[in-house]
Structure formats: C-alpha cells, structure tokens
Protein backbone atom coordinates (compact mmCIF):
# COMPACT_ATOMS: atom_id res chain seq x y z
CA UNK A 1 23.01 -6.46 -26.17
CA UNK A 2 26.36 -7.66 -24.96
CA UNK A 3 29.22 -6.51 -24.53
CA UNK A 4 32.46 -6.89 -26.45
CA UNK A 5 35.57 -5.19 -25.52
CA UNK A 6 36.93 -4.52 -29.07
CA UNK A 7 40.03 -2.88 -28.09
CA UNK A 8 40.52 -5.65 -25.56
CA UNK A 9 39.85 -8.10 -28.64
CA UNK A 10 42.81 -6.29 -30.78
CA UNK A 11 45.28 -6.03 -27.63
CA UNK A 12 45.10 -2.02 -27.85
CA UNK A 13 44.18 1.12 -25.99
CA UNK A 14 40.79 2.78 -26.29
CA UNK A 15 43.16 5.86 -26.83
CA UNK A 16 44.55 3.81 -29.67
CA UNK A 17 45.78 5.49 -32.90
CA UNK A 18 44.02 4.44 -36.61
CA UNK A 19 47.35 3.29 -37.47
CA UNK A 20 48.15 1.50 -34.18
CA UNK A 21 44.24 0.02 -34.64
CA UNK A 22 45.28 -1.29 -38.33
CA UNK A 23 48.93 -3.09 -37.32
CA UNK A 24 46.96 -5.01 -34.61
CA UNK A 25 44.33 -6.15 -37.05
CA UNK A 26 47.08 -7.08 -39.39
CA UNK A 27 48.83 -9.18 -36.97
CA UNK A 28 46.23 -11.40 -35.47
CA UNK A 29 44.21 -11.55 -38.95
CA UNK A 30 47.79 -13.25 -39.92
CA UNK A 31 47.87 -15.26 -37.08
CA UNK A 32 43.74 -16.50 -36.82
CA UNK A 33 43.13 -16.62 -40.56
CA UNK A 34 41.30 -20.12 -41.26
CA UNK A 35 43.58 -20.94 -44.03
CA UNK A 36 46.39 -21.26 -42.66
CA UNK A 37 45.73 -21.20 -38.36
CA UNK A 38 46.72 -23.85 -36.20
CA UNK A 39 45.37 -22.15 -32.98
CA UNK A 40 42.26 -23.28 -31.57
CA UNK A 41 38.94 -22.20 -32.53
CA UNK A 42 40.89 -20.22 -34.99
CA UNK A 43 37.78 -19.11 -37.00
CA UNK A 44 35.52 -17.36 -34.60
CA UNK A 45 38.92 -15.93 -33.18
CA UNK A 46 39.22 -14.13 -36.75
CA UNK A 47 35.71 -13.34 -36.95
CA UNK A 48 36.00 -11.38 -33.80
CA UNK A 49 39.31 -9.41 -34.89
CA UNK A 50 37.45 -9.04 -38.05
CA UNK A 51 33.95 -7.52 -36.28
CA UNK A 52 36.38 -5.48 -33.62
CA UNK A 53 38.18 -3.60 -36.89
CA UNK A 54 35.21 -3.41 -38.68
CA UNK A 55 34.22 -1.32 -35.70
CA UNK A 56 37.51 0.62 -34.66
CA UNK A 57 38.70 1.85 -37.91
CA UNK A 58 35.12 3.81 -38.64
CA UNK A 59 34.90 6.85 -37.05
CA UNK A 60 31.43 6.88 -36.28
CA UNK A 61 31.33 3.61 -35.28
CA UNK A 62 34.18 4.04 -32.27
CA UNK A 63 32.29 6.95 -31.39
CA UNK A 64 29.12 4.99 -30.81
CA UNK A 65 31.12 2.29 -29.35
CA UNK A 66 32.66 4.20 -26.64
CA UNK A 67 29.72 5.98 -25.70
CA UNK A 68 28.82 2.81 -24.24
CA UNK A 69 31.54 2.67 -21.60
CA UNK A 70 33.46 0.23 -20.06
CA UNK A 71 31.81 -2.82 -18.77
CA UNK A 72 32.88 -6.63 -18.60
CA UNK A 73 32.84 -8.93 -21.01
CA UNK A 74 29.64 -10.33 -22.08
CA UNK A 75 27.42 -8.23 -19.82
CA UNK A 76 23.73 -6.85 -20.97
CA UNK A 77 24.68 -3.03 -22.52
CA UNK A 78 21.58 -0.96 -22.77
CA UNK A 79 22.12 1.49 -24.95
CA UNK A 80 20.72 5.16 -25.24
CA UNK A 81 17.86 5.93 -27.60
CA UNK A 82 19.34 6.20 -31.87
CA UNK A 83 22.70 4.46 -30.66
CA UNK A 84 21.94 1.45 -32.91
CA UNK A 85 21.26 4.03 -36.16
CA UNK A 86 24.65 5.86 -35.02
CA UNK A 87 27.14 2.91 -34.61
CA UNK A 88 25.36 1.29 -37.64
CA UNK A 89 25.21 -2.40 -36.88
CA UNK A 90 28.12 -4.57 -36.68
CA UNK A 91 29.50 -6.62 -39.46
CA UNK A 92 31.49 -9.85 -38.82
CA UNK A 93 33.94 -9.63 -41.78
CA UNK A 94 35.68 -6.62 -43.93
CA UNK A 95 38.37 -6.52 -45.48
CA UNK A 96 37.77 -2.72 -46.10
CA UNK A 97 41.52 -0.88 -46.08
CA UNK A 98 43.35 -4.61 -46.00
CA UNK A 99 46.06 -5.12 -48.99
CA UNK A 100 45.51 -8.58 -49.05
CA UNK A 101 48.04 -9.37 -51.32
CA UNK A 102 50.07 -8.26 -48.43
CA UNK A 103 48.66 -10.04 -45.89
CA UNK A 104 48.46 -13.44 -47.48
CA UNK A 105 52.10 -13.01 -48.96
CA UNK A 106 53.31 -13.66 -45.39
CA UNK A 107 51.29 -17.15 -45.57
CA UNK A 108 53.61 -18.75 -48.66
CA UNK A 109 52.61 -20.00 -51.59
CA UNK A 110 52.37 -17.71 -54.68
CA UNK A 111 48.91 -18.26 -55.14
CA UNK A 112 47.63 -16.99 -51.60
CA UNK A 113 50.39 -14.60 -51.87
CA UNK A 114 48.49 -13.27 -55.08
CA UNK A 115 45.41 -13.02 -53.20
CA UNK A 116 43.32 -16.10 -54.27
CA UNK A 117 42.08 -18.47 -51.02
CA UNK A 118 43.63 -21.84 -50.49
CA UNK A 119 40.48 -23.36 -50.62
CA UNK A 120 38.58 -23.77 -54.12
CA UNK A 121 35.42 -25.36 -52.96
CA UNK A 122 32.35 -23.94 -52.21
CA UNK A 123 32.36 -21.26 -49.80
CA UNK A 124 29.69 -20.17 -47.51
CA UNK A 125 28.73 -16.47 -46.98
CA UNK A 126 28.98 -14.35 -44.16
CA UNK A 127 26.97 -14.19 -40.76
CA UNK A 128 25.67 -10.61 -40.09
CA UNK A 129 24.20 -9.20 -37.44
CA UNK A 130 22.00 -5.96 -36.88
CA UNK A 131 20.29 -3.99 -34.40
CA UNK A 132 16.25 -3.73 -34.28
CA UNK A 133 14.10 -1.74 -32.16
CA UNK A 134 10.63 -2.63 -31.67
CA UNK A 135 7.55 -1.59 -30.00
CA UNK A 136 5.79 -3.45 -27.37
CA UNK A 137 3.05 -4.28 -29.13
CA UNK A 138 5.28 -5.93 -32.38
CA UNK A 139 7.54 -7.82 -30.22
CA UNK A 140 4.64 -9.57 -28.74
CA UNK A 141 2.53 -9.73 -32.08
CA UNK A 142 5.47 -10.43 -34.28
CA UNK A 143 6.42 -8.08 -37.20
CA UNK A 144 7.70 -7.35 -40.18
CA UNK A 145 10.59 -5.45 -40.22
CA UNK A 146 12.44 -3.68 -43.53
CA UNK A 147 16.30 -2.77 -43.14
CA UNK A 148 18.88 -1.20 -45.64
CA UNK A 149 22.22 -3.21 -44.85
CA UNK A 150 25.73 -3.15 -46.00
CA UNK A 151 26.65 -7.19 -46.12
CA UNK A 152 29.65 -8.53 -46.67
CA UNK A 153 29.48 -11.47 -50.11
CA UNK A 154 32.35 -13.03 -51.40
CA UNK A 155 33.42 -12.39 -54.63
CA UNK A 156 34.30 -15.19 -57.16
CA UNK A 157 37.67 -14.93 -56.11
CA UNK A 158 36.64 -16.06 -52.42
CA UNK A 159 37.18 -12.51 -50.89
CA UNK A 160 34.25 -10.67 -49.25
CA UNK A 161 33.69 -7.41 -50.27
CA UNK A 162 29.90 -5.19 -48.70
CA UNK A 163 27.15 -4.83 -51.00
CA UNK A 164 23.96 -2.74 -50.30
CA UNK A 165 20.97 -4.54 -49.53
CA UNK A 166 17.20 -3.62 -49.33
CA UNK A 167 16.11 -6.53 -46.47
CA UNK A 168 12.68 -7.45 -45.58
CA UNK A 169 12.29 -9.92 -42.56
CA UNK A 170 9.67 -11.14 -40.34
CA UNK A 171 10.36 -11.00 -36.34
CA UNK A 172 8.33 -13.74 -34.65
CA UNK A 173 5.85 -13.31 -31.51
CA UNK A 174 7.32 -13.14 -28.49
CA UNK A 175 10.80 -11.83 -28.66
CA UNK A 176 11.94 -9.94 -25.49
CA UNK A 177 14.58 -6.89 -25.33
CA UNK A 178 18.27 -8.32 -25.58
CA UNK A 179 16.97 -11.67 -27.57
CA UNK A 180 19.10 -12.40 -30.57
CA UNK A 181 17.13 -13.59 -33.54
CA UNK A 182 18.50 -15.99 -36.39
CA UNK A 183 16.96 -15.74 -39.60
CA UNK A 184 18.71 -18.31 -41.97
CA UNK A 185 19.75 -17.56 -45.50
CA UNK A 186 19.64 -13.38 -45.22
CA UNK A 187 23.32 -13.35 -44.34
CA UNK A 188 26.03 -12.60 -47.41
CA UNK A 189 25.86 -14.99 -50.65
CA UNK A 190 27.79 -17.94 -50.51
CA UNK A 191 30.67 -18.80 -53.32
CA UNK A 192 31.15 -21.28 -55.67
CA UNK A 193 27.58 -23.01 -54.87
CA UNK A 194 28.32 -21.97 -51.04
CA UNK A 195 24.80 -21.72 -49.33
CA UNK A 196 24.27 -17.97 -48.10
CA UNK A 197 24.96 -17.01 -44.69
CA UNK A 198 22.21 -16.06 -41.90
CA UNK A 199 21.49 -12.62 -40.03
CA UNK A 200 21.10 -12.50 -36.51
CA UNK A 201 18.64 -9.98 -35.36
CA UNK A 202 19.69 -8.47 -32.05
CA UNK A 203 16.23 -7.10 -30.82
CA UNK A 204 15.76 -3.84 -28.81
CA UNK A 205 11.96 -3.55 -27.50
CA UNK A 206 10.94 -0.17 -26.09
CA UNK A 207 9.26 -0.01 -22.76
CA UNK A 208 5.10 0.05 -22.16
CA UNK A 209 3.27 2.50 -20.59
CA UNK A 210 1.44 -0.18 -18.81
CA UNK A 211 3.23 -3.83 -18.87
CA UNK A 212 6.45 -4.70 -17.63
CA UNK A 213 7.97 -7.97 -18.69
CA UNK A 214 9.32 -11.22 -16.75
CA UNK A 215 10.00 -14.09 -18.92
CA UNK A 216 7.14 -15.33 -20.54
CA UNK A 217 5.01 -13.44 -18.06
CA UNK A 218 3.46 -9.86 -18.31
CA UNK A 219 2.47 -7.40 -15.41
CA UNK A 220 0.51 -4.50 -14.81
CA UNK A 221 -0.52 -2.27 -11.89
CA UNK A 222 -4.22 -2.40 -11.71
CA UNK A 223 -5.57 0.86 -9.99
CA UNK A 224 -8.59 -0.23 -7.12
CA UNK A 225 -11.00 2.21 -4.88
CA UNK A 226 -11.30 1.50 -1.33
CA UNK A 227 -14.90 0.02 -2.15
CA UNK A 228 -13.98 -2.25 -5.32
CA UNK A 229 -11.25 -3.79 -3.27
CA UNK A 230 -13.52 -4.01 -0.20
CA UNK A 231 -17.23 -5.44 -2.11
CA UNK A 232 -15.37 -6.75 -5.15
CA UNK A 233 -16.15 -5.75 -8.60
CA UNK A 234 -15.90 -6.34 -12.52
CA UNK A 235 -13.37 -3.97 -13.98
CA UNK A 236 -11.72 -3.54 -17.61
CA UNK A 237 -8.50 -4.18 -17.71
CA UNK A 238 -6.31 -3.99 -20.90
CA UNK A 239 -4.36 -6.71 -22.50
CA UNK A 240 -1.87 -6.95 -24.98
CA UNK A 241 -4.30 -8.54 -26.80
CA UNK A 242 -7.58 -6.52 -26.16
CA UNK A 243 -9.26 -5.32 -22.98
CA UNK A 244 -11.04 -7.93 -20.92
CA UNK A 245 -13.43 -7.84 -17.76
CA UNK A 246 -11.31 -8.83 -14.65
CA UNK A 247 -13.88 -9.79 -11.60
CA UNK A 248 -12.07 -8.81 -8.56
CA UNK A 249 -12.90 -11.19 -5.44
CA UNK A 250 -14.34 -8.89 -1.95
CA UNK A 251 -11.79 -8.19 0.60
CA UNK A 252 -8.68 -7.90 -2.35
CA UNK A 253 -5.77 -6.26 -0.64
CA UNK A 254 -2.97 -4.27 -2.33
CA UNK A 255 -0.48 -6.14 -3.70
CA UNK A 256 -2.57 -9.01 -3.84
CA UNK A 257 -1.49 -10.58 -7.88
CA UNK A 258 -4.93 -11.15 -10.18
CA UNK A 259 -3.38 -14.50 -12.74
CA UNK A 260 -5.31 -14.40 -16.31
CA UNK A 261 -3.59 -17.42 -17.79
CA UNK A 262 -2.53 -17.49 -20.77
CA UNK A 263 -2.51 -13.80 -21.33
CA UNK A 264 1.63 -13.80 -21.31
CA UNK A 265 3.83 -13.76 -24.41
CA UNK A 266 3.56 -16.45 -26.47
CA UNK A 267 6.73 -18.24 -28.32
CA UNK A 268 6.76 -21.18 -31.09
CA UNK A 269 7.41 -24.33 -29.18
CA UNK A 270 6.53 -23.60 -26.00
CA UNK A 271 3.04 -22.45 -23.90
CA UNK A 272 2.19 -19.00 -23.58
CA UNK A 273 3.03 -17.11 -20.02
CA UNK A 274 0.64 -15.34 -17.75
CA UNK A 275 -0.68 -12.15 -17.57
CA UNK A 276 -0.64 -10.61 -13.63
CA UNK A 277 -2.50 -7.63 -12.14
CA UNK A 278 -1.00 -6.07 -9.00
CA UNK A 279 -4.05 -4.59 -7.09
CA UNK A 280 -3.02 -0.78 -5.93
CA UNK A 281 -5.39 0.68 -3.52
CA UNK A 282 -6.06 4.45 -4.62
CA UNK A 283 -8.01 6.71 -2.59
CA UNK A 284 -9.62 10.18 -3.79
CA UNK A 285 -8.23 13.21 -3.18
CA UNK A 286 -11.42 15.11 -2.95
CA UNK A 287 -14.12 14.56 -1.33
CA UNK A 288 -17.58 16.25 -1.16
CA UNK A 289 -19.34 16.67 1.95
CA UNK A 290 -21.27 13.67 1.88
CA UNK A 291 -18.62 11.64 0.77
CA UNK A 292 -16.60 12.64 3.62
CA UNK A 293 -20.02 12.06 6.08
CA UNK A 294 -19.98 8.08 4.83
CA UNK A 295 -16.39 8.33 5.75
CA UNK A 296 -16.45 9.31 8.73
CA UNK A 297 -19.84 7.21 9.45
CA UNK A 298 -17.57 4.41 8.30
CA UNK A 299 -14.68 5.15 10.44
CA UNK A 300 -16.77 5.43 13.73
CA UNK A 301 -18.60 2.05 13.37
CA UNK A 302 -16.36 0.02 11.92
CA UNK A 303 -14.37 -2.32 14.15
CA UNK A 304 -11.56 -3.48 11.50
CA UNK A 305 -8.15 -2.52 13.34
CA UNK A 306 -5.35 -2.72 10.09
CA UNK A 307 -2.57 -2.30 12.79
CA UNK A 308 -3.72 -4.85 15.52
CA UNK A 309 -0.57 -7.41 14.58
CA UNK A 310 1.47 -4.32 15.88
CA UNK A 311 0.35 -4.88 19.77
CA UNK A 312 1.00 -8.73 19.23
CA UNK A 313 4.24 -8.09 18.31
CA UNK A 314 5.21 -5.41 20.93
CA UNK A 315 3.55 -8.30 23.58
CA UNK A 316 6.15 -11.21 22.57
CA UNK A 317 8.87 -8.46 22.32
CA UNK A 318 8.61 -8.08 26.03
C-alpha cells in the first residue's frame, strides 16, 4: 500500500490530542469543502482531510496507523500480518462527530447554515476503498472475494452518513501485491438519481512457498543432481497452473534460467508473462560406498578443470 502521512495531511503532531485532531479537521473541511472552495483541486484536498479524520479520531484505527511508522509520502508500506482487519479499511468521507450545522453556518446562507448542500442536483456516492489479502494461487486465478463494509451513502438531504454492507466482488487474474483494484458501482449510493460510487480494492497477496513474482513473470528455484545437470533429463516441475515435464538440455549449469512461455500471470488486455526455472545444483549428503567409488572413479579420470579461468587471469595480472 502507500503511504499517507495523515497527521501531516491535518497539519498536526502524531502526539496530537482528539480535540487538537477535531479543530484541524474543522478548519480545513471549512476551507476545502466543494461547495464553497476556491482553492485548487479543492475536492480531493477534502477527501483527504476527510480519509485522514476518518482515521485519527478512531482509536483503533491510529493505533494501526502508527504501527506502521514513519515513512515518506507515497512510498510502498508493507504491513504486518491482521494489520488490515485491525485498522479496518479506510473510508474517504465521514462526517461521524461533525455538527454540520456548525460547520456550514460559517459558509453563509441560511440554508447551508441549516445543513442542506448548495447543490440540489443529483449527487454521486462515495469512493471507498478496502484492504484484501489473497493467496497466491487466487491472485493469479482470480477470485471471489466477500467483505462486510461500513460505506459512507448520502442521505436525501445530500449528507453521507455509513451504512453496513454485506459485499460480494470478484478479483480478476493476475493482480500482484500493492495493485489497487477498481470495481465500479460498489462504492456508496448516489443521491437524487446520482450514480453510486466505486470501491477500490487495495490487494495484499501472501508469499509462495515456491514462486516469487516479477511483473508479469514468475520464478522458481528448480533443484538439479550433479548427473541431471550433467546428461540432461525430463523432470516435473510445478506450475501455477499444474505440474508439467521440463526437459533439461546436458551440460545445464547453475543459475542457468529454463523459459516456459506463457506460464506467467496473465492480465485482461495484455499477453501472459513467463514462467522461469533457476537450475540449483544439489549434491547428496550421503553417500554409500559405491556411490562414493564412482566418485572418486569420476574425479581421477576426468579432465574437466571448473577453475582453469583462474590461471588465465593470474597470467594477464602479471
């Protein structure tokens, strides 16, 4: 995920008091509110006071928040395992704790000033975003995921207010730890024949066992004897979609990288990556007596020298 600073966001310290948290939401909520802002980009200025409160004035939420640190703006946060059930997800609006009969009365007008938006026209619901953790094996398959969420709706008045919802979404293929995931019309219900909002999906995939992940691309370590690597062989070697036989050329060396095309993650709209196994060289531990004759029988009539670039080198040294 990324970072936000939210007590950068409201202009306070992280040793901030509830109170002191509240009078700085107050203020630039005044001062950002669509309705009645003249500063630029006014709107998703007040919808990040609005998610940095929302945040702040819970509790459990700061607590989760500052377990995460300090960092920069805008740099990938990885969060420890259950963080995302403890801080709850993050909600872009609430007006939870806000009198705002009081806040608008500072605006003019009596109607504001009784709580009722300037605007009477259709009004489109909130944006909300939550946290989902996945296995390997759904974020590459795709999924379908089931989430109890507190949104934010408007009323008919044009104020939001959260309301309990039972969610069921589908998370495509393909989608890699840190992606953020739109999923249009699951936000908050619009207003007077506003079209609903969307939910962004900010997707947490656990680690594999076996594959690590580069893009679009997928690699494993793929375990070799001494003789496989040296005559070549036909091995099993497990996919994310199934096991296949991998036929590994004579004379492979370690680190040499096996490509299975195709074999990567595949996203709508684009071509699926590649699958790569890193040859590893493992030799037994144990040996029986004959095993460690051939050994040796090896070692005495073979003329391979591994380290013979090591006496061209020293030569041009001198």
């Amino acid at each position: 995920m990324k970072y936000k600073d939210y007590y950068a966001i409201l202009g306070v310290a992280r040793n901030a008091s509830e109170q002191e948290i509240k009078k700085a939401y107050r203020k630039l909520a005044l001062k950002y509110h669509p309705d009645v802002s003249k500063e630029p980009d006014a709107e998703n200025r007040f919808k990040e006071v609005a998610e940095a409160y929302q945040t702040l004035k819970d509790p459990a939420k700061r607590a989760a928040f500052d377990e995460l640190g300090s960092h920069a703006p805008g740099e990938d946060v990885r969060p420890q395992a259950g963080w995302t059930e403890r801080a709850g997800g993050y909600a872009p609006f609430s007006f939870d704790d806000l009198d705002l009969g009081d806040l608008f009365a500072n605006l003019g007008g009596a109607a504001r000033a009784r709580g009722r938006p300037r605007n009477d026209g259709p009004l489109r619901g909130h944006d909300y975003e939550a946290g989902v953790r996945l296995t390997f094996d759904q974020a590459f398959h795709g999924t379908e995921v089931e989430m109890d969420l507190s949104v934010p709706e408007y009323d008919e008045n044009g104020f939001a207010r959260h309301v309990p919802h039972h969610i069921k979404v589908r998370v495509p293929p393909g989608v890699t730890d840190g992606q953020k995931v739109r999923v249009p019309g699951k936000g908050g219900k619009g207003a007077r024949g506003g079209a609903a909002g969307d939910l962004y999906l900010d997707i947490q995939v656990q680690t594999h066992p076996l594959f690590r992940v580069t893009g679009r691309d997928i690699t494993i370590d793929l375990p070799l004897s001494p003789w496989e690597a040296v005559l070549g062989a036909s091995v099993k070697l497990p996919t994310p979609s199934g096991s296949v036989t991998l036929k590994v050329p004579p004379g492979t060396s370690a680190g040499k990288q096996l490509r299975l095309a195709g074999r990567g993650i595949a996203r709508s709209g684009a071509p699926a990556g590649d699958l790569y196994a890193i040859v590893q060289i493992v030799v037994p531990g144990v040996l029986d007596d004959r095993q460690r004759e051939l050994f040796k029988e090896l070692a005495e009539t073979s003329t391979f020298d591994p380290r013979g670039h090591f006496a061209q080198e020293g030569t041009r040294e001198r």
